[in-house]
Protein backbone atom coordinates (compact mmCIF):
# COMPACT_ATOMS: atom_id res chain seq x y z
CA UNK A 1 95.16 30.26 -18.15
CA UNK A 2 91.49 31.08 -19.30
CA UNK A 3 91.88 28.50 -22.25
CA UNK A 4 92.79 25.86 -19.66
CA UNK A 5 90.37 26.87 -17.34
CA UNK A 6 87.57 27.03 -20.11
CA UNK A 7 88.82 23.38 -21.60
CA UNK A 8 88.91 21.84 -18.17
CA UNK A 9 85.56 22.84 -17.23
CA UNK A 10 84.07 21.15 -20.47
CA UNK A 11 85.52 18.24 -19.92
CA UNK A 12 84.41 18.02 -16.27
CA UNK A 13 80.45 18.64 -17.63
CA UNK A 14 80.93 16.28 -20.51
CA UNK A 15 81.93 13.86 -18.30
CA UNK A 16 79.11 14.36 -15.85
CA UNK A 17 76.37 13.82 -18.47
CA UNK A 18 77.16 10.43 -19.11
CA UNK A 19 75.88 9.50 -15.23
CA UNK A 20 72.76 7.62 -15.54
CA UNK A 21 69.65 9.11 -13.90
CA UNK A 22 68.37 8.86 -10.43
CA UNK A 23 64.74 10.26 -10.83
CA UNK A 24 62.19 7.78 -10.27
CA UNK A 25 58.64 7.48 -10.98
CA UNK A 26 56.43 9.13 -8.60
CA UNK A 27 54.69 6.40 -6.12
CA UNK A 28 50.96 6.19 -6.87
CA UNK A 29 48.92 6.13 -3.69
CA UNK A 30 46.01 3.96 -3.36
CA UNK A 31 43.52 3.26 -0.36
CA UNK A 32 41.88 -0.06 -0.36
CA UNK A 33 38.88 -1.86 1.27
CA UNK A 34 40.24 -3.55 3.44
CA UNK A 35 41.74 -0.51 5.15
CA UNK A 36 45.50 -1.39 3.55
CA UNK A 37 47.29 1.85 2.15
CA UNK A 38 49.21 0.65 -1.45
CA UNK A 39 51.47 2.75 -3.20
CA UNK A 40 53.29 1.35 -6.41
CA UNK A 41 54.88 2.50 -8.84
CA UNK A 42 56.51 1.25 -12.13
CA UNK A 43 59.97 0.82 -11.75
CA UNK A 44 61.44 1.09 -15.06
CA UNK A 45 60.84 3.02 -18.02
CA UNK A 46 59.35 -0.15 -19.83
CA UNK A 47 57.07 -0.92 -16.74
CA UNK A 48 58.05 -4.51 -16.89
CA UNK A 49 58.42 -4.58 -13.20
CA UNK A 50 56.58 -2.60 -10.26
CA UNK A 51 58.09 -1.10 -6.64
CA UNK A 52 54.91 -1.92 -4.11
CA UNK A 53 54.39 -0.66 -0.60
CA UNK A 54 52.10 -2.13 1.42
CA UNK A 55 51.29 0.47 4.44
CA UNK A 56 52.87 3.43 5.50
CA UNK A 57 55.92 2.11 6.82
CA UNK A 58 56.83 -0.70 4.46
CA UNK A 59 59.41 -1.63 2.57
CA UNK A 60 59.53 -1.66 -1.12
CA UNK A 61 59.41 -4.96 -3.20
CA UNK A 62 60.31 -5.16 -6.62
CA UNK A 63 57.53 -7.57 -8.78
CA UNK A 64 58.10 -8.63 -12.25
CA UNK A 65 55.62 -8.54 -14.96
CA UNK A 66 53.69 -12.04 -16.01
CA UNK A 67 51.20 -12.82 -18.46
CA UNK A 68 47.48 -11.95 -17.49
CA UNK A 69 44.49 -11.89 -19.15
CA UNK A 70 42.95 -8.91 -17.95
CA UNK A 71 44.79 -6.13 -16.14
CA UNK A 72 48.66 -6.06 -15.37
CA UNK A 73 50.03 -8.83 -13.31
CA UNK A 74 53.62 -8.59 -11.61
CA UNK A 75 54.66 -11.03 -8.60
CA UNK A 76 58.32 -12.23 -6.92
CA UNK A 77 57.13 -15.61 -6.33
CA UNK A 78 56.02 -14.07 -2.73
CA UNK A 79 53.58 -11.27 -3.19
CA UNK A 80 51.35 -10.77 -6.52
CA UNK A 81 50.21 -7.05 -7.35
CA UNK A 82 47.00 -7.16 -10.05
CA UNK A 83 46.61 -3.75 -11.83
CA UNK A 84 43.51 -3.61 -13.84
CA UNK A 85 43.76 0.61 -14.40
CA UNK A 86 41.93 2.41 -11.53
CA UNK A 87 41.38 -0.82 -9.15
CA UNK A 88 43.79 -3.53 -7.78
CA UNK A 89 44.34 -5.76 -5.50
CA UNK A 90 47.44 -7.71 -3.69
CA UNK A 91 47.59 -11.37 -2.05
CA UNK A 92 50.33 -13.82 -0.93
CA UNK A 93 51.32 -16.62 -3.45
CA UNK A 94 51.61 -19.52 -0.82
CA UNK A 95 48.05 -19.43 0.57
CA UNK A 96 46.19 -17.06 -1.92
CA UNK A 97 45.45 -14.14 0.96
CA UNK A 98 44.05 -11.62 0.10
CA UNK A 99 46.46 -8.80 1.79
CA UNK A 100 44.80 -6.20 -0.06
CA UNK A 101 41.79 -5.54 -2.34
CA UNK A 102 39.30 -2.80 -3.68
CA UNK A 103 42.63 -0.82 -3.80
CA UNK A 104 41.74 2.45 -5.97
CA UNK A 105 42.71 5.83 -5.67
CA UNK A 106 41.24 7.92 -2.93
């Protein structure tokens, strides 16, 4: 009965570390000029795409990395985040907006 017990129970924890993982990059918390509060965060391991939060009570939106020349740029088509290491700024594709800019951490 112990031998089943024992074999059962390995199998049930073998078969539990092949779930992938759920933890997820802290969100880094930035206040910015304008008064906006941005939190991002990279949302994969190979930081090829970005989770942003504009405000307290926002949703998240995924962006996707693009080419930049100086800094990180991600964007949906909608929204564009620019990450150039301790400053960055947000604005809307169709018009160019600025929705958020001087963004650094507090």
């Amino acid at each position: 009965m112990r031998t089943l017990i024992a074999v059962s129970l390995a199998s049930l924890l073998a078969g539990c570390s092949h779930w992938p993982s759920t933890a997820q990059t802290p969100w880094t918390r930035w206040s910015c000029d304008n008064g906006t509060r941005l939190d991002w965060r990279y949302a994969d391991g190979s930081q090829d795409s970005v989770e942003i939060r504009l405000g307290a009570d926002a949703s998240p939106q995924r962006l996707k990395k693009e080419p930049s020349t100086f800094g990180s740029t991600y964007s949906d088509g909608v929204l564009t985040f620019n990450d150039k290491g301790s400053e960055g700024l947000v604005y809307r594709v169709a018009d160019d907006e600025l929705l958020a800019h001087g963004c650094r951490a507090p």
